[in-house]
C-alpha atoms as a PDB file:
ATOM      1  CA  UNK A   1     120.787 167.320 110.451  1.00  0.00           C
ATOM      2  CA  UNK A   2     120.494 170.374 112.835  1.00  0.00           C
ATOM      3  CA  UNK A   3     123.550 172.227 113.633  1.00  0.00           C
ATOM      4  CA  UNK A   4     125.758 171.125 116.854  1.00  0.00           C
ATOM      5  CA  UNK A   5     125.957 174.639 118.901  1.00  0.00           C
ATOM      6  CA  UNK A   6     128.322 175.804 121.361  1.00  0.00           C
ATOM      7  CA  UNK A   7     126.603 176.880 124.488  1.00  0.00           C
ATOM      8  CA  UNK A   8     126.893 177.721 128.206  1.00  0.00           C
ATOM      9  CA  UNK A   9     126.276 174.859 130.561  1.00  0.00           C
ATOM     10  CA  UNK A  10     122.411 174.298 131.997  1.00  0.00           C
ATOM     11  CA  UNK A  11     122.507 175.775 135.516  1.00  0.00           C
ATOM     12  CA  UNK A  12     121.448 171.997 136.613  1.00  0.00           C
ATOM     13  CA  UNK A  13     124.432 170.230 134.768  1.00  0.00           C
ATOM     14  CA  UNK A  14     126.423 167.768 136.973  1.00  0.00           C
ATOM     15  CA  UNK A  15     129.752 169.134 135.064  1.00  0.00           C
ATOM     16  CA  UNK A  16     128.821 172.439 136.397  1.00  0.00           C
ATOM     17  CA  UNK A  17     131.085 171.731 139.536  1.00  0.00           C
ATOM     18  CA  UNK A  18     134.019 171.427 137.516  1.00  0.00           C
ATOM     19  CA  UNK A  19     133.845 174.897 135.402  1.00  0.00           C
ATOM     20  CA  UNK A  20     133.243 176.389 139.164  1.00  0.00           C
ATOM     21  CA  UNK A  21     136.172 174.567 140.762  1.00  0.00           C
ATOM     22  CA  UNK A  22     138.577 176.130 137.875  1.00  0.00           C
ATOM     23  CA  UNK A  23     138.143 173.048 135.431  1.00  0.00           C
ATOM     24  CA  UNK A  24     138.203 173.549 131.394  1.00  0.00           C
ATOM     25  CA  UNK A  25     134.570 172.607 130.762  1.00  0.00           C
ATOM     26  CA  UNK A  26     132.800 172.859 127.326  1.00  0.00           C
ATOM     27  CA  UNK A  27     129.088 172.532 126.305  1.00  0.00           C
ATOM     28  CA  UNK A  28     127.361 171.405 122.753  1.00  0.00           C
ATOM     29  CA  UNK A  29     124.045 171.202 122.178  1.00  0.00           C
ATOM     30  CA  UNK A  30     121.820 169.602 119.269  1.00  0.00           C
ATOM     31  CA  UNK A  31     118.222 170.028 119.111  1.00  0.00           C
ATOM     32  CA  UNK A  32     116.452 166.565 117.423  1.00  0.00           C
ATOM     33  CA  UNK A  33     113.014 166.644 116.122  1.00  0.00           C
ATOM     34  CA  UNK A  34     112.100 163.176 117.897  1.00  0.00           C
ATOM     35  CA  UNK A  35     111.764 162.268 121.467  1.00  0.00           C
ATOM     36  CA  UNK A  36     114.589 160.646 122.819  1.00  0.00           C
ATOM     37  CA  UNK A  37     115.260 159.144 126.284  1.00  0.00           C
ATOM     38  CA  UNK A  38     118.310 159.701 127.798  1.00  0.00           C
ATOM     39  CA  UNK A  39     119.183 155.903 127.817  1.00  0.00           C
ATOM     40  CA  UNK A  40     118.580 156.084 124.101  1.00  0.00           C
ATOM     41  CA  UNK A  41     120.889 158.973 123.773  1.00  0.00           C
ATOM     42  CA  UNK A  42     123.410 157.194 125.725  1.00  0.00           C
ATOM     43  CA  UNK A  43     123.324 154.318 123.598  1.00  0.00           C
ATOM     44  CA  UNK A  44     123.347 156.379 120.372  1.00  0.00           C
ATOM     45  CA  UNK A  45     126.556 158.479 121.756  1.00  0.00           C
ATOM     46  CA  UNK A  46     128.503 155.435 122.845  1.00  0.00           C
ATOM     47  CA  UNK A  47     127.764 152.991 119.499  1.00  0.00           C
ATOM     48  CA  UNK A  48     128.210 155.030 116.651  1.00  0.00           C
ATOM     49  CA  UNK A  49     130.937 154.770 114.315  1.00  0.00           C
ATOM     50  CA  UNK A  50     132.971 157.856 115.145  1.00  0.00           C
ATOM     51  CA  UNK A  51     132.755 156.381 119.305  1.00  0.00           C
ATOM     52  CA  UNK A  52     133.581 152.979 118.219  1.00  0.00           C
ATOM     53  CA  UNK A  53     137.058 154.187 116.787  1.00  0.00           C
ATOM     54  CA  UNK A  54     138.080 155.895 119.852  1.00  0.00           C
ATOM     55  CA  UNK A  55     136.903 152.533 121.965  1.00  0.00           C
ATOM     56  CA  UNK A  56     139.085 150.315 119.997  1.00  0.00           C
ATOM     57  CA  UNK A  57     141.829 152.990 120.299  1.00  0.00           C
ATOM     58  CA  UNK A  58     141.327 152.319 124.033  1.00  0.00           C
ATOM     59  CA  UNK A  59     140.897 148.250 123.842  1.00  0.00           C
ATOM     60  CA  UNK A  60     144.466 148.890 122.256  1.00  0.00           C
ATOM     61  CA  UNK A  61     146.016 150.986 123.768  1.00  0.00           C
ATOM     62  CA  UNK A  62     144.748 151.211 127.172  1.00  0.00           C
ATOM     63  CA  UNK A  63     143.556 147.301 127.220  1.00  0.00           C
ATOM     64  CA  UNK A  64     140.176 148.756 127.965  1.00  0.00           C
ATOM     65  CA  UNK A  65     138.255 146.952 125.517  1.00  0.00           C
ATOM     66  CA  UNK A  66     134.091 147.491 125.370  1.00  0.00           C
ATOM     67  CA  UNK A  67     131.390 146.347 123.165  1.00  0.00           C
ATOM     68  CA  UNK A  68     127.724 147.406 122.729  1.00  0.00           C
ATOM     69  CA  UNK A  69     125.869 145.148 125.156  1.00  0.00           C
ATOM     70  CA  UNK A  70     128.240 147.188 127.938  1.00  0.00           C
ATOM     71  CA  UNK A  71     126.894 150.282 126.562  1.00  0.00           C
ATOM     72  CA  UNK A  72     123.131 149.297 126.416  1.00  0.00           C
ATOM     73  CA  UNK A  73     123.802 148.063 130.125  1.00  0.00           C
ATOM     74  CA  UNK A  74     125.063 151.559 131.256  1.00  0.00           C
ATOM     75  CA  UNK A  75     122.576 153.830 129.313  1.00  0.00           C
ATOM     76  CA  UNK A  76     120.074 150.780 131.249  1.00  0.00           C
ATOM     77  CA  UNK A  77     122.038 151.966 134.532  1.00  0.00           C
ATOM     78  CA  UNK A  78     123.138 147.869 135.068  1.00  0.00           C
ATOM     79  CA  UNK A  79     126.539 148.939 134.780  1.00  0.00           C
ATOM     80  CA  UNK A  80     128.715 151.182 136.447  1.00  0.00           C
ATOM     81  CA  UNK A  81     131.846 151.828 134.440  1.00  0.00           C
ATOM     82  CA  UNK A  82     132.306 150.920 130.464  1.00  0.00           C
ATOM     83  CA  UNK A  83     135.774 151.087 128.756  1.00  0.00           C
ATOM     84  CA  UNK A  84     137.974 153.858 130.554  1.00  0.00           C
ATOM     85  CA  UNK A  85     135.485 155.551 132.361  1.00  0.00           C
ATOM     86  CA  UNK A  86     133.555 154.989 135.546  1.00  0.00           C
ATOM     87  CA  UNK A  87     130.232 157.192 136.222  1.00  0.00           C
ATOM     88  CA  UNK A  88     130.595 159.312 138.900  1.00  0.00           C
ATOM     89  CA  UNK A  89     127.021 160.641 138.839  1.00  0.00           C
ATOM     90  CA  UNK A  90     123.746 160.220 137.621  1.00  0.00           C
ATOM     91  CA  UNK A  91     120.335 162.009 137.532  1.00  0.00           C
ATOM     92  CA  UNK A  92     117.157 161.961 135.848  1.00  0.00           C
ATOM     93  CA  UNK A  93     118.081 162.683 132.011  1.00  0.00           C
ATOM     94  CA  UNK A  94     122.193 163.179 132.434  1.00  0.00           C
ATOM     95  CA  UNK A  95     125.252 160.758 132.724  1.00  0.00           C
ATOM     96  CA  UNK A  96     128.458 161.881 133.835  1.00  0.00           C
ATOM     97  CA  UNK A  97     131.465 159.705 133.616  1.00  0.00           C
ATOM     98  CA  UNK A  98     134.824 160.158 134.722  1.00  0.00           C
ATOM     99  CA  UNK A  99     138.060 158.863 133.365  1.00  0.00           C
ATOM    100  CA  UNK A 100     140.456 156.535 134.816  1.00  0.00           C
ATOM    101  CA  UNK A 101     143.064 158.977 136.363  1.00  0.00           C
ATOM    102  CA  UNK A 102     139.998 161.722 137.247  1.00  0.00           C
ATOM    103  CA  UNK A 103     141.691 164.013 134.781  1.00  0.00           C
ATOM    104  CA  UNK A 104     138.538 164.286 132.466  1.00  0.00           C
ATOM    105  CA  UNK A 105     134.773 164.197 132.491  1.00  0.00           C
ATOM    106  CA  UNK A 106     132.114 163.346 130.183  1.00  0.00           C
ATOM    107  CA  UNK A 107     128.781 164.391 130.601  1.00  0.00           C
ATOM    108  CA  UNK A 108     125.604 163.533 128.507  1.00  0.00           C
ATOM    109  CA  UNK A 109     122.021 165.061 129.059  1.00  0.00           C
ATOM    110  CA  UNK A 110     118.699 164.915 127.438  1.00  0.00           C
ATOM    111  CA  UNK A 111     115.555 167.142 127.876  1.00  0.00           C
ATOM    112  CA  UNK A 112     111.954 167.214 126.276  1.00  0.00           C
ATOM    113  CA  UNK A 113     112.283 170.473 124.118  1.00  0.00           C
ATOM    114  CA  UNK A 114     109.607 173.161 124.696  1.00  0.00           C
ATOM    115  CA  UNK A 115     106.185 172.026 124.042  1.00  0.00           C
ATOM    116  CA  UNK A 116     106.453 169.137 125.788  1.00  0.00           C
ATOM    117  CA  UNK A 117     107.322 164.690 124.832  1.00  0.00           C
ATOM    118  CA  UNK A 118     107.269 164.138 121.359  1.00  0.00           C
ATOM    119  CA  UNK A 119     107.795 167.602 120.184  1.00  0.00           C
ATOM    120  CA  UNK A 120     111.501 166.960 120.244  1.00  0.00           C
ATOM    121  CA  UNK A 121     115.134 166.646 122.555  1.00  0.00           C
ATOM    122  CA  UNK A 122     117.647 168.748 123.507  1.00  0.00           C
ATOM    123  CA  UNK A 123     120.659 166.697 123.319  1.00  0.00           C
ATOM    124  CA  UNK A 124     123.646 168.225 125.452  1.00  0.00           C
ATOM    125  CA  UNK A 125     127.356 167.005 125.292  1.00  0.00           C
ATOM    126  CA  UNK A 126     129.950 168.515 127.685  1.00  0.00           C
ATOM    127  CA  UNK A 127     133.742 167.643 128.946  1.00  0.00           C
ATOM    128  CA  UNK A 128     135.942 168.795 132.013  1.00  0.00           C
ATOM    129  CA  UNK A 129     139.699 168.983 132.172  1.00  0.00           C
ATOM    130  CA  UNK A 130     140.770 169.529 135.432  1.00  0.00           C
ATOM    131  CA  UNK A 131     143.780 170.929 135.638  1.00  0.00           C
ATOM    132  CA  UNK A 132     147.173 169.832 137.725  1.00  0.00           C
ATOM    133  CA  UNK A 133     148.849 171.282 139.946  1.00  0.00           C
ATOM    134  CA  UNK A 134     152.104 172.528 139.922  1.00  0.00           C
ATOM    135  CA  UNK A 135     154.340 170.954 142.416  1.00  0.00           C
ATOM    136  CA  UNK A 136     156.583 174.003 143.271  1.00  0.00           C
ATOM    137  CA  UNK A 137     154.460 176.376 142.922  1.00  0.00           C
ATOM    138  CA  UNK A 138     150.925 174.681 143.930  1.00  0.00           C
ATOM    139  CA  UNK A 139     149.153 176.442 141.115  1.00  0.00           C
ATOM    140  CA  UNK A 140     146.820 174.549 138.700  1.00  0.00           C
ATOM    141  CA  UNK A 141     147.626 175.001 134.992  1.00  0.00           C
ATOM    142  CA  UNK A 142     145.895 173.109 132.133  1.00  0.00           C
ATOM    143  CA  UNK A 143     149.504 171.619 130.179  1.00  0.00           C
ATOM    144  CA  UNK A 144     150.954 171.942 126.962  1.00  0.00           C
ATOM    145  CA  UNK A 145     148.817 168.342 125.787  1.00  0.00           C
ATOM    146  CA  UNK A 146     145.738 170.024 126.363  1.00  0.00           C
ATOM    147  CA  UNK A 147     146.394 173.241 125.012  1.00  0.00           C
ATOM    148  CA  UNK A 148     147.679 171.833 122.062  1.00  0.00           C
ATOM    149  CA  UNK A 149     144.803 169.183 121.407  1.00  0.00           C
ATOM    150  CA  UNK A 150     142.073 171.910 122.540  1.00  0.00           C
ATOM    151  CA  UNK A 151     140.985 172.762 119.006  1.00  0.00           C
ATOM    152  CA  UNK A 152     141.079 168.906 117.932  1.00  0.00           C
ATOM    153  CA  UNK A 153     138.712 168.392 121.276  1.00  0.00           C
ATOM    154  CA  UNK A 154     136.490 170.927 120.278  1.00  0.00           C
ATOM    155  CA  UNK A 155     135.869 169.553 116.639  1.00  0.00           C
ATOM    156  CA  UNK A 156     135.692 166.011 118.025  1.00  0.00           C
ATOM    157  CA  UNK A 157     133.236 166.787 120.385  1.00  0.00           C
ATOM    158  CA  UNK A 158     130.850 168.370 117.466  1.00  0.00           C
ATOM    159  CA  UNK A 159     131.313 165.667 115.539  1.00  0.00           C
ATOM    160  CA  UNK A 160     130.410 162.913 118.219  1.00  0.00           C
ATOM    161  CA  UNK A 161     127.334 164.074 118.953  1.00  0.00           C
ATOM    162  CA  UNK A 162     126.429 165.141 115.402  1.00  0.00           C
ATOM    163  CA  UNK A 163     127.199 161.489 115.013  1.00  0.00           C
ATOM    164  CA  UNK A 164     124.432 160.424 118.153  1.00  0.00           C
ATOM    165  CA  UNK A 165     122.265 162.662 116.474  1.00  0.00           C
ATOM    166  CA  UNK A 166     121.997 160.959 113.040  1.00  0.00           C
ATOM    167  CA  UNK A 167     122.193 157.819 114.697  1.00  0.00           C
ATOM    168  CA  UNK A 168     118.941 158.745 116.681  1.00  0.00           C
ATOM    169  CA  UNK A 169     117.162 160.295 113.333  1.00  0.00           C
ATOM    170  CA  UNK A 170     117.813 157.069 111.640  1.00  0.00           C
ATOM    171  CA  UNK A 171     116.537 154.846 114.100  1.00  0.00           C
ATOM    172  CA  UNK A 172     113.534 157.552 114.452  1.00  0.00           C
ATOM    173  CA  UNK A 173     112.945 156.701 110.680  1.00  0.00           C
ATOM    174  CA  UNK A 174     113.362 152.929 110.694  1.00  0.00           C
ATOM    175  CA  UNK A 175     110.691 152.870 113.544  1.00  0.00           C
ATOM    176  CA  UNK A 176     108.247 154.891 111.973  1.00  0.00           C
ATOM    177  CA  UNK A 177     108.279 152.584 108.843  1.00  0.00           C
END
């Protein structure tokens, strides 16, 4: 599998706002061999194994449950919110969702690497934090949660779309025989 890479967000990413407006925002980036829509990427993302843990964390804890026809409907853009998040935009190749208290984004995005469809995706994850503010003092500050779960976040967020990367290469491999 190629290797998930940190990078700075596309100048066209929807979670751009948030990094400008002061938010925590991250950016990974995988680059697959196949072409992959974005609904296929969504899909991928949403129903592997890894994503599946952390929606039945949420049907349990949260009672937010979800299952995969959900997730095929919001990749398909029939469906507007899936498990604890609602989408709060959406443009040609990117997804980005928002939690239920508006505390954290999740942004997907797919483009046709160079040379063009079928000579491979660019598969981008991202998430914002946005920060609170203080109540005295009116100044936004990040919290001693977040700063303590940053590096689990980080390593999670490689791993998920590692994840929706294999997931894609196998179903790239089942097709072609």
């Amino acid at each position: 599998m190629p290797p998930i890479q940190a990078c700075e967000l596309p100048a066209n990413a929807l979670l751009r706002r948030y990094l400008d407006e002061g938010a925590y925002a991250d950016c990974y980036r995988v680059d697959v061999a196949q072409s992959v829509s974005q609904a296929e990427f969504v899909e991928a993302f949403y129903t592997t194994a890894v994503f599946k843990l952390e929606r039945r964390l949420l049907a349990w804890f949260a009672a937010r449950p979800s299952t995969d026809q959900q997730v095929r409907d919001l990749a398909h853009e029939r469906l507007s919110s899936f498990a604890a998040w609602n989408v709060e935009a959406r443009v040609s190749g990117q997804l980005l969702m928002s939690d239920m208290h508006q505390r954290t984004r999740s942004w997907l995005m797919s483009v046709p690497a160079a040379g063009g469809p079928g000579g491979g995706t660019l598969l981008y994850f991202g998430s914002a934090v946005v920060p609170i503010r203080d109540r005295r003092s009116g100044k936004a500050r990040m919290g001693l949660v977040f700063r303590a779960l940053l590096g689990f976040h980080k390593l999670y967020s490689r791993v998920l779309l590692g994840a929706a990367a294999s997931r894609l290469a196998t179903n790239a491999q089942r097709q072609a025989h």
